[in-house]
PDB file of N, CA and C in Angstrom:
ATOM      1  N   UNK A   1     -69.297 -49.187  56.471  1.00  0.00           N
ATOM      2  CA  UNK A   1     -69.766 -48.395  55.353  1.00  0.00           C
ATOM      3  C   UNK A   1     -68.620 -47.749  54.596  1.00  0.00           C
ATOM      4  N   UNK A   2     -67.372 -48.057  55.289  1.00  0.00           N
ATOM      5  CA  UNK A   2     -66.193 -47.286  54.272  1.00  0.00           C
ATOM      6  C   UNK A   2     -66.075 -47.848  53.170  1.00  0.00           C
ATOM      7  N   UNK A   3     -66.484 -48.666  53.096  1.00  0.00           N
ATOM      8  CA  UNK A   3     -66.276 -49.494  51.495  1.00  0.00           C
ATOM      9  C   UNK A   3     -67.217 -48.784  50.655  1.00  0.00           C
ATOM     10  N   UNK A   4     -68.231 -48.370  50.850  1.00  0.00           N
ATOM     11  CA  UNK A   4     -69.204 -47.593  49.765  1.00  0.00           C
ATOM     12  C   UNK A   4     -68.780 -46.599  49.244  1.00  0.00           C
ATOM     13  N   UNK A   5     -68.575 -46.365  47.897  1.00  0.00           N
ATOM     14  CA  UNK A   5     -67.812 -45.173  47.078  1.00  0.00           C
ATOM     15  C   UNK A   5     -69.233 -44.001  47.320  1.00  0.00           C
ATOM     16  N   UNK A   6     -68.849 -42.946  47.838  1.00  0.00           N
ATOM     17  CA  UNK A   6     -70.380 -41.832  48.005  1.00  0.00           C
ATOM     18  C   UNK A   6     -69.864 -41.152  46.280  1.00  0.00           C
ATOM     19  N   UNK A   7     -68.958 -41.288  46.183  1.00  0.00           N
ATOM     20  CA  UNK A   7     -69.358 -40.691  44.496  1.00  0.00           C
ATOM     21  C   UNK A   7     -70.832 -41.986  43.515  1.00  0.00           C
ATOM     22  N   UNK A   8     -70.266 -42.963  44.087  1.00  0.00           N
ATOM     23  CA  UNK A   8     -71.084 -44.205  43.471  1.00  0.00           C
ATOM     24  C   UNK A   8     -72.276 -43.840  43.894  1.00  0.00           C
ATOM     25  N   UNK A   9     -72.537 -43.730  44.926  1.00  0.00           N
ATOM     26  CA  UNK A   9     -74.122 -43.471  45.613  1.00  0.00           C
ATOM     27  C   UNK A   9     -74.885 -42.070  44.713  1.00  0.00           C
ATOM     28  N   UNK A  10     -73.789 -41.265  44.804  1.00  0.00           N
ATOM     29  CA  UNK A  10     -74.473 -39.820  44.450  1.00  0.00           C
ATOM     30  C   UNK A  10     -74.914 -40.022  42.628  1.00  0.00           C
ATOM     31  N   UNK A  11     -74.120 -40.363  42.170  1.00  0.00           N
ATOM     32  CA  UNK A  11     -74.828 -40.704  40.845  1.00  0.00           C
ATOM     33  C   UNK A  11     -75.378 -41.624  40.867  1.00  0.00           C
ATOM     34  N   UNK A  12     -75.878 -42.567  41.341  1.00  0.00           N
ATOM     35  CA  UNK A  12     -77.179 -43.295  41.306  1.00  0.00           C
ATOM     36  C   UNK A  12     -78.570 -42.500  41.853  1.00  0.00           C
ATOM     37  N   UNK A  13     -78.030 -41.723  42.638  1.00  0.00           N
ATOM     38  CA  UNK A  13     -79.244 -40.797  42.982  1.00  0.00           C
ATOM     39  C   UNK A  13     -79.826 -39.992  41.938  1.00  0.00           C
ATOM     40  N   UNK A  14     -78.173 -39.554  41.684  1.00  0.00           N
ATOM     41  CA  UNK A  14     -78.835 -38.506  40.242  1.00  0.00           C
ATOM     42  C   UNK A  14     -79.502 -39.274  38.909  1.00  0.00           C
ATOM     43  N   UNK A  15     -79.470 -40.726  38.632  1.00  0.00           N
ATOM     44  CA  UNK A  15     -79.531 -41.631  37.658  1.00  0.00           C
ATOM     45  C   UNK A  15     -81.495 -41.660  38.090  1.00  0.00           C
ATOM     46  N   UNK A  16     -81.399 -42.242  39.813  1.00  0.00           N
ATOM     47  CA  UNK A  16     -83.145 -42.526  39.904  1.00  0.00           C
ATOM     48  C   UNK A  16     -83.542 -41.301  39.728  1.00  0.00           C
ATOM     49  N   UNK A  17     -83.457 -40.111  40.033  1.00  0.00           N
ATOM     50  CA  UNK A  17     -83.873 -38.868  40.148  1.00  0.00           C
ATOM     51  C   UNK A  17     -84.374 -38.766  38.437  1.00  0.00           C
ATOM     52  N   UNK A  18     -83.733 -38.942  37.663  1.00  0.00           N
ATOM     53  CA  UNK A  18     -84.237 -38.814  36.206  1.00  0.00           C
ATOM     54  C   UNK A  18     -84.801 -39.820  35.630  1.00  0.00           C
ATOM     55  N   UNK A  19     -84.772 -40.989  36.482  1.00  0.00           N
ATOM     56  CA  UNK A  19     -85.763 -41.965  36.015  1.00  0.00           C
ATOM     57  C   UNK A  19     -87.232 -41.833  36.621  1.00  0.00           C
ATOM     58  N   UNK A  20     -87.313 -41.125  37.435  1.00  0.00           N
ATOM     59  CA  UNK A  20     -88.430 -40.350  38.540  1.00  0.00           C
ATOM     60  C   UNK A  20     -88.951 -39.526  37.678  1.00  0.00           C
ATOM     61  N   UNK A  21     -88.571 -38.752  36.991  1.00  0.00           N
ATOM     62  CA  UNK A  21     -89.129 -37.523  36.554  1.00  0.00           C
ATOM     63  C   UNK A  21     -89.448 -37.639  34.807  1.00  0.00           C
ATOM     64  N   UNK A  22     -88.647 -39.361  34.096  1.00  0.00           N
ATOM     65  CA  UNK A  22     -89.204 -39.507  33.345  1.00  0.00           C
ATOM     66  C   UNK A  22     -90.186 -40.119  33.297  1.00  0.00           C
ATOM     67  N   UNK A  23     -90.329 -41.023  34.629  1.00  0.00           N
ATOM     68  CA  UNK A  23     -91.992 -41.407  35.442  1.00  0.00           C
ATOM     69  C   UNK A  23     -93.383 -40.796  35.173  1.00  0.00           C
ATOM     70  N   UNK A  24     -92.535 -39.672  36.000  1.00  0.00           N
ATOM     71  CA  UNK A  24     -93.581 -38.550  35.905  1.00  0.00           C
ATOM     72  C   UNK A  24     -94.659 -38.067  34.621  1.00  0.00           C
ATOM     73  N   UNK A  25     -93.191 -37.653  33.580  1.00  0.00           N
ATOM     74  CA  UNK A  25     -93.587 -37.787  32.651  1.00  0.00           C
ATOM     75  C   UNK A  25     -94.239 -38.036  31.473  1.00  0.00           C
ATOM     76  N   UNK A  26     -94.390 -39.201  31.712  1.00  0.00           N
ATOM     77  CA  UNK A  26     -94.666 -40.257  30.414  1.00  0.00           C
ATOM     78  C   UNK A  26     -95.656 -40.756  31.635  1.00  0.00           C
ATOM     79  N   UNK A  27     -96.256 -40.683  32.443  1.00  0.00           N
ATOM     80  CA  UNK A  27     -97.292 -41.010  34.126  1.00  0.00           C
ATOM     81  C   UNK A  27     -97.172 -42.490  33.312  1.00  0.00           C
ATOM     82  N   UNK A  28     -96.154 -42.984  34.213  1.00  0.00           N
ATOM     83  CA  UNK A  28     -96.069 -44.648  34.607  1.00  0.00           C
ATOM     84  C   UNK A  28     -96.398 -44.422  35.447  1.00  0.00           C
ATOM     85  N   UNK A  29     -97.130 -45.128  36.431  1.00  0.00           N
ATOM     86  CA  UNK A  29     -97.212 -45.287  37.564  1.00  0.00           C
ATOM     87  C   UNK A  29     -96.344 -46.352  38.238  1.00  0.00           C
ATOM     88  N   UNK A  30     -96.118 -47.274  37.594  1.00  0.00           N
ATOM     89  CA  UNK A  30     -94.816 -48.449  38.156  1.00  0.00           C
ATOM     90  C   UNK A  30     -94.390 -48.190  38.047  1.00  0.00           C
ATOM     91  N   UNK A  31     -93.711 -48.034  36.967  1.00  0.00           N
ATOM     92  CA  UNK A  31     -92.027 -47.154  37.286  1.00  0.00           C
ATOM     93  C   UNK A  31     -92.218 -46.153  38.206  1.00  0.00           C
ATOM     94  N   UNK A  32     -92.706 -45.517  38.584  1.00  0.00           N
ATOM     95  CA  UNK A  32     -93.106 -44.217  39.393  1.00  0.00           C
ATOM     96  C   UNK A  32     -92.485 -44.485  40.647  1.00  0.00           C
ATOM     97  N   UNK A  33     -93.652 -45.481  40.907  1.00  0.00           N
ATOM     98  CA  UNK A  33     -93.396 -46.169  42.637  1.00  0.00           C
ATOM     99  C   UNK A  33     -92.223 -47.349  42.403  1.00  0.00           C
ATOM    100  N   UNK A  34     -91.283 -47.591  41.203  1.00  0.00           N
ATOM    101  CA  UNK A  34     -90.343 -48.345  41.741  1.00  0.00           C
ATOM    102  C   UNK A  34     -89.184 -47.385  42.166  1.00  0.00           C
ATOM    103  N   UNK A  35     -88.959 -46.559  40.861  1.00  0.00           N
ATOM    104  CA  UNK A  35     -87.758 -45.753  41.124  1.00  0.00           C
ATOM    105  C   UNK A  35     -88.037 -44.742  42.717  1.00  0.00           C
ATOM    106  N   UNK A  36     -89.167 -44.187  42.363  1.00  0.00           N
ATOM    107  CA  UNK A  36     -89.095 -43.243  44.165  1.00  0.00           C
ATOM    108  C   UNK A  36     -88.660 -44.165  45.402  1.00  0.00           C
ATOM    109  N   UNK A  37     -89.156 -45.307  45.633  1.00  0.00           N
ATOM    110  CA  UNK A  37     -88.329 -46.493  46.396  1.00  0.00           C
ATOM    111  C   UNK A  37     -87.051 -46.152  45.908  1.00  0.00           C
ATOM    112  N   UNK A  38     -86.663 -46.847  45.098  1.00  0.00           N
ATOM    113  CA  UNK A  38     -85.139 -46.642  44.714  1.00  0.00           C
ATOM    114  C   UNK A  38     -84.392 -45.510  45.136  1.00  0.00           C
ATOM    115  N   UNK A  39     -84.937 -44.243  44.975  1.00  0.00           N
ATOM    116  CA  UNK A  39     -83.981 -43.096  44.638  1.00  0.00           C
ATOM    117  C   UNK A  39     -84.518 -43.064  46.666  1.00  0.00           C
ATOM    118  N   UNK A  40     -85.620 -42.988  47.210  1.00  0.00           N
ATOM    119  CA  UNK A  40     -85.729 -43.202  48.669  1.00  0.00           C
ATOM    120  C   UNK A  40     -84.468 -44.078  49.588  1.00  0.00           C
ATOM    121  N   UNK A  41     -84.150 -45.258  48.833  1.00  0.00           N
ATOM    122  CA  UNK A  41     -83.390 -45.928  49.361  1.00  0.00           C
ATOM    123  C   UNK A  41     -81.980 -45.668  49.802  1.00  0.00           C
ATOM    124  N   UNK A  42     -81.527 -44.755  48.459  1.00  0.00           N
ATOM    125  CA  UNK A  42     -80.142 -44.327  48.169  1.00  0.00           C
ATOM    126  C   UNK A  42     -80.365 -42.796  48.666  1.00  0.00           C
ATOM    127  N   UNK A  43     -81.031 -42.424  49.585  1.00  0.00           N
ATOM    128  CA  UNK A  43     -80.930 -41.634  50.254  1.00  0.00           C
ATOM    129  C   UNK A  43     -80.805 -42.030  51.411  1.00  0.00           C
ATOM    130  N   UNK A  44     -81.570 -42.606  51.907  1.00  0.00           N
ATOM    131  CA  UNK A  44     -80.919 -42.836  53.200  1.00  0.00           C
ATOM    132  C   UNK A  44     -80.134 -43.545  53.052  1.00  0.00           C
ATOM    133  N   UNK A  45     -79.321 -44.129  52.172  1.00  0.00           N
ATOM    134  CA  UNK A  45     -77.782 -44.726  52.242  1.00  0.00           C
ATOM    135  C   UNK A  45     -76.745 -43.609  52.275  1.00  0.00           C
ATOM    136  N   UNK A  46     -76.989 -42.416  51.715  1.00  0.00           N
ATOM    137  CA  UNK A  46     -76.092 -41.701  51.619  1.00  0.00           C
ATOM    138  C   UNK A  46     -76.449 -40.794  52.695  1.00  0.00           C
ATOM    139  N   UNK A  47     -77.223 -40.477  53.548  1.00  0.00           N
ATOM    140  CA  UNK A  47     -77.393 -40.028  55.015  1.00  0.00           C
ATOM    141  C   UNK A  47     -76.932 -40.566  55.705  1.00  0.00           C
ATOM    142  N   UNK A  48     -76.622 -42.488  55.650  1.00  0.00           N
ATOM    143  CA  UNK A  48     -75.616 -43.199  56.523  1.00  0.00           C
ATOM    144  C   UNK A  48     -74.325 -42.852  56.207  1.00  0.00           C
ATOM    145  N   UNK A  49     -74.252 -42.858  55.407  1.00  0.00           N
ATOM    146  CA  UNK A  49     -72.772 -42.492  54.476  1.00  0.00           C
ATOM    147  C   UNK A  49     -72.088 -40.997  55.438  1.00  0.00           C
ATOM    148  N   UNK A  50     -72.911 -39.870  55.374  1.00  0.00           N
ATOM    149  CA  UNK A  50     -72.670 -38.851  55.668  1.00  0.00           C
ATOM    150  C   UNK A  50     -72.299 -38.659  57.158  1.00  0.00           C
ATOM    151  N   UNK A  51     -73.610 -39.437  57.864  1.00  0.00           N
ATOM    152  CA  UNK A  51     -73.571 -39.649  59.509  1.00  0.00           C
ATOM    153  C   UNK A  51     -71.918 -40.398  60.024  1.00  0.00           C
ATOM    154  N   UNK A  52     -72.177 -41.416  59.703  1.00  0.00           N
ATOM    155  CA  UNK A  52     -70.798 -41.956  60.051  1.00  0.00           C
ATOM    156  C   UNK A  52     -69.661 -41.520  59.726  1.00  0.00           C
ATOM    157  N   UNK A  53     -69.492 -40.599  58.740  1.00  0.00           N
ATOM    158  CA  UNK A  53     -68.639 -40.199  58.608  1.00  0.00           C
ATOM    159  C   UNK A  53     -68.064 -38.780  59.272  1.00  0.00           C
ATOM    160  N   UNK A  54     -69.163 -38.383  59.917  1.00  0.00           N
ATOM    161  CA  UNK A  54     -69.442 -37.061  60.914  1.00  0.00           C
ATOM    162  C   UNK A  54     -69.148 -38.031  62.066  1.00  0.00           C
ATOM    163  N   UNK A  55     -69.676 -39.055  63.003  1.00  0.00           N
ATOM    164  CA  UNK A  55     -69.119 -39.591  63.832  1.00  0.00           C
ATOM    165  C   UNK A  55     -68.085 -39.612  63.677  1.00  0.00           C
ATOM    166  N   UNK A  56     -67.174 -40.252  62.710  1.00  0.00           N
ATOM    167  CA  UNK A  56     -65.612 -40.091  62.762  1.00  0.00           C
ATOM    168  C   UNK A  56     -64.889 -39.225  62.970  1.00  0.00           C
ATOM    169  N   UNK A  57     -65.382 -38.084  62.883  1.00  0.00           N
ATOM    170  CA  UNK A  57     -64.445 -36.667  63.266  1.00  0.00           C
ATOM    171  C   UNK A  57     -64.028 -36.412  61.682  1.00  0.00           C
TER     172      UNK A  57
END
């Protein structure tokens, strides 16, 4: 996982996070349930991100 830039991750979070809430918004419901997957996903990538990197000391 050292190859994953967590700056890269964290603004994609922040990117679905506002595609989520323009979801909301405008009530797509597909977009709704794609991006919350999405922005779901890149969370727990960046919880791996975080973990392993706490394993490392």
């Amino acid at each position: 996982m050292n190859t994953i830039d967590k700056h890269a991750v964290d603004e994609a979070i922040a990117q679905a996070f506002k595609e989520v809430r323009t979801a909301m918004n405008s009530h797509n419901e597909k977009s709704l349930h794609m991006y919350t997957e999405a922005l779901t996903a890149l969370l727990e990538l960046r919880k791996a991100i975080t973990d392993e990197a706490a394993s490392r000391g």
